[in-house]
Structures are given as C-alpha cells and as structure tokens.
C-alpha atoms as a PDB file:
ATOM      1  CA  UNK A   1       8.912  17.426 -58.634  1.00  0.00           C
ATOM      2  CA  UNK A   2       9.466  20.321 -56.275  1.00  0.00           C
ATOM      3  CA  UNK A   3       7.095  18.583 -53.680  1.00  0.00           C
ATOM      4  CA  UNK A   4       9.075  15.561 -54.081  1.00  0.00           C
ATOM      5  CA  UNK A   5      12.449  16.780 -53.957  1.00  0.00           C
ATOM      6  CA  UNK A   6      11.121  18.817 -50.166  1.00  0.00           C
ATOM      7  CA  UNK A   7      10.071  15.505 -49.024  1.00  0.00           C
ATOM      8  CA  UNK A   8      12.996  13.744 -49.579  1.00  0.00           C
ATOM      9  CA  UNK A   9      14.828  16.697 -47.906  1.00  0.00           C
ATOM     10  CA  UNK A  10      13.180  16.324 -44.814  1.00  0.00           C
ATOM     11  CA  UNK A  11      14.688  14.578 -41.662  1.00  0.00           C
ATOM     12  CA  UNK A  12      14.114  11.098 -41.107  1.00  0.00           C
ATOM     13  CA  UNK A  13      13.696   9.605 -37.749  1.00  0.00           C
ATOM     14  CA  UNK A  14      15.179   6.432 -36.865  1.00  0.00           C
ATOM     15  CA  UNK A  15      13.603   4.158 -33.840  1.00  0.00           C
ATOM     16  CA  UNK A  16      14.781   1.374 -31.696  1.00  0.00           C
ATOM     17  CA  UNK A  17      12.426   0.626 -28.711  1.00  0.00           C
ATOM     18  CA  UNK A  18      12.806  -1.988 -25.940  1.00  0.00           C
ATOM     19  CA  UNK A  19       9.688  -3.158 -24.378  1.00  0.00           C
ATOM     20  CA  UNK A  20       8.635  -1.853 -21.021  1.00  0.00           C
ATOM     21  CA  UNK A  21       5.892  -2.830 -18.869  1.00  0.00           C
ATOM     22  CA  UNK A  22       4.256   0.407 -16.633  1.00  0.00           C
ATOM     23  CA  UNK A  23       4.538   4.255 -17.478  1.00  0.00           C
ATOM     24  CA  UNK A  24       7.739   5.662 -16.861  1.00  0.00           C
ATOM     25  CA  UNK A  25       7.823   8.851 -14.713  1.00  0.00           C
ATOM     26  CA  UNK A  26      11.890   9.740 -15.541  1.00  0.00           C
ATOM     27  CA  UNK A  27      14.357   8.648 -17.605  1.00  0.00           C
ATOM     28  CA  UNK A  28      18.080   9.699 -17.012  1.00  0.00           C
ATOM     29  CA  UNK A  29      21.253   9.103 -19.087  1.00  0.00           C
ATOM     30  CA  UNK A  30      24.821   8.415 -18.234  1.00  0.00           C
ATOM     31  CA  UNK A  31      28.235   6.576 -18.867  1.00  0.00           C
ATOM     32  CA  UNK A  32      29.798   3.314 -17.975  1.00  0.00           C
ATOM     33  CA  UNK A  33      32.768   3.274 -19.211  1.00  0.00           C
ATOM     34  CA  UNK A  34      32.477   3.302 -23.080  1.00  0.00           C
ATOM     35  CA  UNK A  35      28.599   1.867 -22.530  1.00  0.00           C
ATOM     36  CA  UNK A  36      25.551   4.248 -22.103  1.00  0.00           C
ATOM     37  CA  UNK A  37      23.252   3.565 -19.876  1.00  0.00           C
ATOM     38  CA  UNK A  38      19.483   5.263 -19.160  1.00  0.00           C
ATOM     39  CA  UNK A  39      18.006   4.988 -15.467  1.00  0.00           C
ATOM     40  CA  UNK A  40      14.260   4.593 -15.108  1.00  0.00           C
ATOM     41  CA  UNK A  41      11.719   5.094 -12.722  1.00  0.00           C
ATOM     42  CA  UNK A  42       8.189   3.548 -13.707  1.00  0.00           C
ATOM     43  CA  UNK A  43       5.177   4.079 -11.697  1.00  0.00           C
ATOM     44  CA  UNK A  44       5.035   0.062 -10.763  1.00  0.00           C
ATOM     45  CA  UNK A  45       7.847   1.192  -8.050  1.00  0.00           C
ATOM     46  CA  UNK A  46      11.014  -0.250  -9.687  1.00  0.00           C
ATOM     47  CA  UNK A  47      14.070   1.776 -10.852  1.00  0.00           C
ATOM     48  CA  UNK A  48      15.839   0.269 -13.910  1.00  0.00           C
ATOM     49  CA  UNK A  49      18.797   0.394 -15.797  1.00  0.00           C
ATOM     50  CA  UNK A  50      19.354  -0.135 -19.537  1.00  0.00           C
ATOM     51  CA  UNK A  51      22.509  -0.667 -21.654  1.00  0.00           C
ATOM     52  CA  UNK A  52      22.253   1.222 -24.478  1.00  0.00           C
ATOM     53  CA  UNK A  53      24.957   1.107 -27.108  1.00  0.00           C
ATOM     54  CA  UNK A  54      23.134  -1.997 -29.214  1.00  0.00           C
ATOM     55  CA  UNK A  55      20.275   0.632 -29.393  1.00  0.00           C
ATOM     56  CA  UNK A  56      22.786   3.488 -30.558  1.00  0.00           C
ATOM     57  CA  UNK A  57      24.586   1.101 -32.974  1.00  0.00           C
ATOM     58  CA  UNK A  58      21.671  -0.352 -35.171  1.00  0.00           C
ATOM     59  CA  UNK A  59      19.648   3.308 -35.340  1.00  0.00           C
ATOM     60  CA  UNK A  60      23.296   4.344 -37.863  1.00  0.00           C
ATOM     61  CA  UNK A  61      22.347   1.053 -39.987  1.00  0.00           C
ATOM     62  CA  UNK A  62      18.545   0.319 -41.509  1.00  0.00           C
ATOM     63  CA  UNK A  63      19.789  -3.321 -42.245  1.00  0.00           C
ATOM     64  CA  UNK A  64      21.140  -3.450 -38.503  1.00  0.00           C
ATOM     65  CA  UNK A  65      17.639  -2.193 -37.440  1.00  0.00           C
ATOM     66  CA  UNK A  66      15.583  -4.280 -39.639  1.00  0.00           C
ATOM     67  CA  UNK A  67      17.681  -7.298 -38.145  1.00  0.00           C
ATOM     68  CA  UNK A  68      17.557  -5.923 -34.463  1.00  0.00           C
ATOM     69  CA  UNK A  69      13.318  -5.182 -34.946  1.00  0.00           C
ATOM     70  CA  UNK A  70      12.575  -8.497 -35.499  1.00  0.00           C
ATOM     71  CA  UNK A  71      14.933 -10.538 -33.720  1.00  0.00           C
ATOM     72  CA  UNK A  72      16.276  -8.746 -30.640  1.00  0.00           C
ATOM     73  CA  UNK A  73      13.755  -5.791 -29.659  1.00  0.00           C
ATOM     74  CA  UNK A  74      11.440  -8.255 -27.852  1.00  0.00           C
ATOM     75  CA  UNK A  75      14.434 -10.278 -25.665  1.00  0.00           C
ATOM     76  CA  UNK A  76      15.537  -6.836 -24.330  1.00  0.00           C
ATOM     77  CA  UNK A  77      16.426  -6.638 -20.559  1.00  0.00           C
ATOM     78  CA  UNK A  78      17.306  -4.133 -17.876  1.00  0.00           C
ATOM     79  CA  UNK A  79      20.673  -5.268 -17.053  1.00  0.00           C
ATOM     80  CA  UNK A  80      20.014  -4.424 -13.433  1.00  0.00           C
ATOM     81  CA  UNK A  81      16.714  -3.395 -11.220  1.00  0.00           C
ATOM     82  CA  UNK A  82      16.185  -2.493  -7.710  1.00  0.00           C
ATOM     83  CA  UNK A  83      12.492  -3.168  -6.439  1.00  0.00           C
ATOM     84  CA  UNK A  84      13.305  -2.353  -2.693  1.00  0.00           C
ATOM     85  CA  UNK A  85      11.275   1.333  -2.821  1.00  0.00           C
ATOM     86  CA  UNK A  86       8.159   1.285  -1.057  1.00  0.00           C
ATOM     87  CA  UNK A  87       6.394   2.843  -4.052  1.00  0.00           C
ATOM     88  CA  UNK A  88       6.647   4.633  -7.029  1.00  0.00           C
ATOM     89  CA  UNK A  89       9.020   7.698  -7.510  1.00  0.00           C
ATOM     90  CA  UNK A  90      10.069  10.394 -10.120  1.00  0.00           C
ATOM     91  CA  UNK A  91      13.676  11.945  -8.729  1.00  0.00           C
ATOM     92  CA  UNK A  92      16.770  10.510 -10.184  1.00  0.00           C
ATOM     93  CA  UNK A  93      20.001  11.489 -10.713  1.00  0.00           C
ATOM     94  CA  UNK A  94      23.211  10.010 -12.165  1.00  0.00           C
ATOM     95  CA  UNK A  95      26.657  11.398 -10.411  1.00  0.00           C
ATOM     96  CA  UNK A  96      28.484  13.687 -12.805  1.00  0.00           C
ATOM     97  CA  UNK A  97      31.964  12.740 -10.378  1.00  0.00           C
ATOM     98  CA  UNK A  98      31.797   9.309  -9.694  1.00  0.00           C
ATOM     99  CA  UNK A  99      30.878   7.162 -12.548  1.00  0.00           C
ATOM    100  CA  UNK A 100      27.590   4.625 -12.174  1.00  0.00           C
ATOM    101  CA  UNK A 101      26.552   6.397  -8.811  1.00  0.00           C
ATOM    102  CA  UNK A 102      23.125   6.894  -8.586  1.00  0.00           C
ATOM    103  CA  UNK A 103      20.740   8.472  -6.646  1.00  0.00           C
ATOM    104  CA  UNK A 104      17.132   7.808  -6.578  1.00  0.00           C
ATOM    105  CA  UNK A 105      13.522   9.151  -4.568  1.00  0.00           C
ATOM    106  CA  UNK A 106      10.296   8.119  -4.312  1.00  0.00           C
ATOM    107  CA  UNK A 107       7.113   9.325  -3.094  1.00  0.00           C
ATOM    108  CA  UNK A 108       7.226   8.119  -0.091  1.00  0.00           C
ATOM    109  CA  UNK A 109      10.060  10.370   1.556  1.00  0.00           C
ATOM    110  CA  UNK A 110      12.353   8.064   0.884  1.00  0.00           C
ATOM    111  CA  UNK A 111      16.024   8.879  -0.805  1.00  0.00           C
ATOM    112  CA  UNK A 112      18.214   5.394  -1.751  1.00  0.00           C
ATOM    113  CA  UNK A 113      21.947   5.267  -2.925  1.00  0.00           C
ATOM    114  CA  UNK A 114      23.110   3.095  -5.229  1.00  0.00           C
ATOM    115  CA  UNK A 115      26.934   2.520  -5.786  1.00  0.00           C
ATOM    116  CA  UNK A 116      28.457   0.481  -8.848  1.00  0.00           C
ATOM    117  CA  UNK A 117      30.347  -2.599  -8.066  1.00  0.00           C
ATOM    118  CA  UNK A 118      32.747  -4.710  -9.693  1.00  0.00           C
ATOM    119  CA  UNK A 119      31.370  -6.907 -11.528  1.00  0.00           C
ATOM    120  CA  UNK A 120      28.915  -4.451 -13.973  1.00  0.00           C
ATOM    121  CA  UNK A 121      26.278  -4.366 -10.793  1.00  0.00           C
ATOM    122  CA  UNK A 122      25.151  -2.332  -8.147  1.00  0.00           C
ATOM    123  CA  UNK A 123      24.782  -2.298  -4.246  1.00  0.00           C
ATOM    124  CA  UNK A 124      21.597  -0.367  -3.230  1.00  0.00           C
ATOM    125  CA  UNK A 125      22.019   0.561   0.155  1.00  0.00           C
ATOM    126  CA  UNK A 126      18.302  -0.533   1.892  1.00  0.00           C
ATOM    127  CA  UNK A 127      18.814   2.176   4.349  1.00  0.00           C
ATOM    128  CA  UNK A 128      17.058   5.532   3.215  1.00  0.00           C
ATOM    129  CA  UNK A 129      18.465   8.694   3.994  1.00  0.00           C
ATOM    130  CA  UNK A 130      16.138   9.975   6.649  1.00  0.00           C
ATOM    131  CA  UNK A 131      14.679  13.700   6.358  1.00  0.00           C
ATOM    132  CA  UNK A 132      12.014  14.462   4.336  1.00  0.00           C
ATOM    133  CA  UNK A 133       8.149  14.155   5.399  1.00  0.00           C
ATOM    134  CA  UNK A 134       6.308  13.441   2.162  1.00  0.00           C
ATOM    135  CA  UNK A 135       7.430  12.479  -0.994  1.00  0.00           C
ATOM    136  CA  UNK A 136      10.926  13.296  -2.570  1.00  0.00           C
ATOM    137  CA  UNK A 137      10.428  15.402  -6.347  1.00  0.00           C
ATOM    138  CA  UNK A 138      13.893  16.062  -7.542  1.00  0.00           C
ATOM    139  CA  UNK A 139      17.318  15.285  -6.509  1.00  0.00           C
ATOM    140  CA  UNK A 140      20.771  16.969  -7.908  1.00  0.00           C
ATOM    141  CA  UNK A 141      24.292  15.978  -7.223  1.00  0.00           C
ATOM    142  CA  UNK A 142      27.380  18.612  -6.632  1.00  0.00           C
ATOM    143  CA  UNK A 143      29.535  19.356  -9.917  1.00  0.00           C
ATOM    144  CA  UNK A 144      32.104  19.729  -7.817  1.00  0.00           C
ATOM    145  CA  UNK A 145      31.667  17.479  -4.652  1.00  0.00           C
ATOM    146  CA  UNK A 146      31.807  14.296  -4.902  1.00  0.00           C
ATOM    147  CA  UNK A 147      29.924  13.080  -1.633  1.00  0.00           C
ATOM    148  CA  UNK A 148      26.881  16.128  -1.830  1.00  0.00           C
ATOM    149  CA  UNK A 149      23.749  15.988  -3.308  1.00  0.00           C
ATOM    150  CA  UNK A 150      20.550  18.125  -3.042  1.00  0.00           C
ATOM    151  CA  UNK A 151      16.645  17.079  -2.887  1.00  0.00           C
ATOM    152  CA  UNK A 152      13.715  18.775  -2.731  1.00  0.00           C
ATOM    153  CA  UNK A 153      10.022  17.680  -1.868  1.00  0.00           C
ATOM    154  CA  UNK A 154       6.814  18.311  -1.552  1.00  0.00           C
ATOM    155  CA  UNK A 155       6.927  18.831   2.202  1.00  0.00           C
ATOM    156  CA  UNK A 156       8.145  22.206   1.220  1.00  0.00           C
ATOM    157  CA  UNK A 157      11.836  21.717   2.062  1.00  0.00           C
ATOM    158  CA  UNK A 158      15.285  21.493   0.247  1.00  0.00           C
ATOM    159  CA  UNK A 159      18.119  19.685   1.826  1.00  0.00           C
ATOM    160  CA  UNK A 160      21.773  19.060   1.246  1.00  0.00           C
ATOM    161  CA  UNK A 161      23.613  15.793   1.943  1.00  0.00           C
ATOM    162  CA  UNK A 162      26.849  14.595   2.777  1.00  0.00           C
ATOM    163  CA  UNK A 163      26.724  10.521   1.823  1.00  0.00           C
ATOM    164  CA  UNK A 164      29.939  10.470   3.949  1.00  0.00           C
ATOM    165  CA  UNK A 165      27.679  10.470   6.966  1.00  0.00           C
ATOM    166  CA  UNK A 166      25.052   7.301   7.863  1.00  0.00           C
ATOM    167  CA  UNK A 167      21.967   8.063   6.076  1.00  0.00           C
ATOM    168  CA  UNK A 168      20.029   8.750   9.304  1.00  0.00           C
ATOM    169  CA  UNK A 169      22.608  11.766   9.814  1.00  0.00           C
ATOM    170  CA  UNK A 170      23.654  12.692   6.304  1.00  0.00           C
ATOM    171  CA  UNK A 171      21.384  15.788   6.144  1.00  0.00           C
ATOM    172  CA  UNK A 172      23.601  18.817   6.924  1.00  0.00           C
ATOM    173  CA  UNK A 173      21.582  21.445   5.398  1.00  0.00           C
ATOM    174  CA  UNK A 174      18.146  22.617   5.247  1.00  0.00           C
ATOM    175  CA  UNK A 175      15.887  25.218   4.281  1.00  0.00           C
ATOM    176  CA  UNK A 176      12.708  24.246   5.841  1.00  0.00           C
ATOM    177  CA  UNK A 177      10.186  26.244   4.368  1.00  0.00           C
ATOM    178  CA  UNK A 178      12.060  26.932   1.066  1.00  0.00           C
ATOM    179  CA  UNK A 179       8.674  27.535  -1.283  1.00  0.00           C
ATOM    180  CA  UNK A 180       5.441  28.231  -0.327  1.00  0.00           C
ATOM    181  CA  UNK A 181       4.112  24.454  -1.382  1.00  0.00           C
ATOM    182  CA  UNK A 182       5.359  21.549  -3.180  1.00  0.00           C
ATOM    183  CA  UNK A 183       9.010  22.154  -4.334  1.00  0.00           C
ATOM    184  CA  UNK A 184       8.987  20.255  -7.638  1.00  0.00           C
ATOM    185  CA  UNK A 185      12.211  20.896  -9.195  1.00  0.00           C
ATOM    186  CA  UNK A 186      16.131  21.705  -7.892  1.00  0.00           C
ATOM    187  CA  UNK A 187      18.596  22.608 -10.389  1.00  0.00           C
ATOM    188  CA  UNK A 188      22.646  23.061  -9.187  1.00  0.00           C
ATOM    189  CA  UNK A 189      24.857  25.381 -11.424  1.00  0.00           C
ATOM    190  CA  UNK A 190      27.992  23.834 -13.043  1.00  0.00           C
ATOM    191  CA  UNK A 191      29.980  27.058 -12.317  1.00  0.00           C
ATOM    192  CA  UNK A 192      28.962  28.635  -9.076  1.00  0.00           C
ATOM    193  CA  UNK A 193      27.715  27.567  -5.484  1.00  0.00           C
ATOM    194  CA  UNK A 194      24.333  28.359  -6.277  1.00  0.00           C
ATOM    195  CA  UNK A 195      20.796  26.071  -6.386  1.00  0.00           C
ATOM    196  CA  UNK A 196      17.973  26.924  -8.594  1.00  0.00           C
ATOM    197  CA  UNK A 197      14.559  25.679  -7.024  1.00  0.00           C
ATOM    198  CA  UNK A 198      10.939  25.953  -8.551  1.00  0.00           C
ATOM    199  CA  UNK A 199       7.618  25.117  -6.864  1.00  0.00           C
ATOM    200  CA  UNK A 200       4.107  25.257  -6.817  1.00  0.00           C
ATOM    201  CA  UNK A 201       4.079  28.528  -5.458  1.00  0.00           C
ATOM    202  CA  UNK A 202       4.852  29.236  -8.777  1.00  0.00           C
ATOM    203  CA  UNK A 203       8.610  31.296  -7.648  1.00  0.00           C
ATOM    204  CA  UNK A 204      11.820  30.438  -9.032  1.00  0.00           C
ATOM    205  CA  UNK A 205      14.067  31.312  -6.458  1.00  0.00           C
ATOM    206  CA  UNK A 206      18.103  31.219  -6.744  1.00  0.00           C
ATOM    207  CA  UNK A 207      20.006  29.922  -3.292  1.00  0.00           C
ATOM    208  CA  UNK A 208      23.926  30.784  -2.177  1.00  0.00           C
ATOM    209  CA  UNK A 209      24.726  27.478  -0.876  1.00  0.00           C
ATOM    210  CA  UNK A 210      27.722  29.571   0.773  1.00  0.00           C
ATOM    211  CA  UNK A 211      24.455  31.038   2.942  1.00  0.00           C
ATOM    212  CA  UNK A 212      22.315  28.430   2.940  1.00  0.00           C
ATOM    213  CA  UNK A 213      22.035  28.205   6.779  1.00  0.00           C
ATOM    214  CA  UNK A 214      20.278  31.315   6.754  1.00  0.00           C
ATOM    215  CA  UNK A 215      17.462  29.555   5.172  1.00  0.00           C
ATOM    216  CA  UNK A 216      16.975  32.743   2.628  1.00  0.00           C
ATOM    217  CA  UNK A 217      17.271  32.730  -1.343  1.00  0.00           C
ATOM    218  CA  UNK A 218      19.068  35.711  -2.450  1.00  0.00           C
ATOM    219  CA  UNK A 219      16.606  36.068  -5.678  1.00  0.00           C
END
C-alpha cells in the first residue's frame, strides 16, 4: 500500500505536441498580447512561429487533451514562417521592449529582423545586417534599449547594433577578437551595462559595454 500510495504521489506530466518536420536547433518563447508564442529555428533553414495558448489550455484538462490528441494535434500550423535565410541557423531572440520583434541568425553570417505588423504578421526585412564573416551563434537584445542588440559568432567577434541605422551600417561596436575561437554564447545583464560571452576557448569573460571600444573584458 505504501508503494502505491508513493506512486500516486508522484508528479504527472502532461503533453501536447504539434508535429514538426526537421530537428529544431532553438526554440524561444514570448508574448503577443494575451497569446504565447515559441520561435523556431530547424535545421531545414526556416524560422517558425507557433501560437501557443490552445497547447497551454488543454494540458489543465485530460478531457480537453484527449479531444485535442486526436482531433487537432495533427492540423497544427505555424501561424507564420520566413524561409528567406540562406541556410540553417541556431541564434534567436525575442525583444524584451518591443513586443513580437524578433531577431534571428544563421550560419551563414547572416543577421535578419523581423518586425510585427498589423494584422497578427510579420515583415522580415530581406536585407541582412552586414558584419560578421562566418556564421552567427547567439544574439541578445538590450533590457533597456529598445533599438540595440548584441551577436556573437564563430568568426571570433561580438558586435553591437543600432537597428536605427541601415543594416549595412548598423554595427557600431565591435570587439574583434573577443575569444580565442568560436564565440558560442552572449548573455546581457538585466541590471547593469555589462555582456557575458563564452567560447570555445573555453573563457567566460564579462564586458563593460560603457568600455567596449577598448575591445577589453574587464573579467
């Protein structure tokens, strides 16, 4: 009874999936409005976005899920998808500012904005932001700018943006040589000016974007 009584007691795990055709290389979450949403990149080359509040509702109810399993789970559909990167890509990142903004990078240096419109959609601007030399790995909005973003990539480099500018002249900061390698991973504090960076070099270095001309980490 004792083993029966811990098994009831442990947590239970509720799924809804959607189908999805290709391995997906990042998934990111934000808000619409009162809808969530999830951003995808997939290693077919397409970035993807998925409403997710049926998904959220019917996990609270088994009948709901039973119901949504066999009926819905199958018909599921991006709401919107952009195809126009060259290849596949793994940095993405949802403004924390401006709601539905979206930035995304693929391996193939190239760094695409995407700004909500009207009517529940997106424009994708087809012009990259220009800069990088081999294949973008993370990118990171400002918390507190609502124009300024951050990448990294594996040609060694970080960079900050200003989208205010044409793409081709939008980088206004960068640290050429910020790791010794690939830089893999950027991380901006919500509370101070600085930008956490990791790479294969296997460093995690801390940069004062107050100083970042200097081209120097200050840990």
């Amino acid at each position: 009874e004792d083993e029966e009584d811990e098994e009831e007691r442990k947590p239970q795990l509720e799924l809804a999936m959607v189908p999805h055709y290709g391995g997906i290389n990042r998934v990111r979450v934000s808000w619409l409005g009162e809808e969530p949403v999830a951003g995808i990149w997939s290693e077919k080359g397409q970035v993807e976005v998925y409403a997710l509040r049926r998904l959220l509702q019917v996990v609270d109810d088994p009948q709901a899920l039973a119901t949504f399993l066999r009926d819905e789970q199958a018909r599921v559909k991006p709401i919107f998808a952009f195809s126009g990167h060259m290849g596949e890509g793994f940095a993405l990142d949802w403004s924390p500012r401006v709601s539905g903004r979206l930035l995304t990078g693929d391996c193939q240096k190239n760094i695409h904005l995407w700004t909500p419109t009207d009517g529940g959609s997106w424009h994708v601007d087809q012009r990259p932001f220009v800069g990088h030399t081999r294949s973008v790995e993370d990118l990171q909005w400002s918390p507190t700018e609502d124009t300024v973003f951050a990448s990294c990539s594996a040609d060694a480099s970080i960079r900050i943006w200003d989208i205010r500018a044409a793409p081709s002249k939008a980088c206004m900061l960068t640290a050429a040589a910020a790791h010794d390698g690939d830089v893999n991973v950027i991380s901006w504090s919500r509370r101070e000016p600085f930008l956490l960076s990791g790479g294969d070099d296997g460093a995690l270095k801390v940069w004062d974007l107050r100083q970042f001309k200097s081209g120097s980490p200050v840990a």
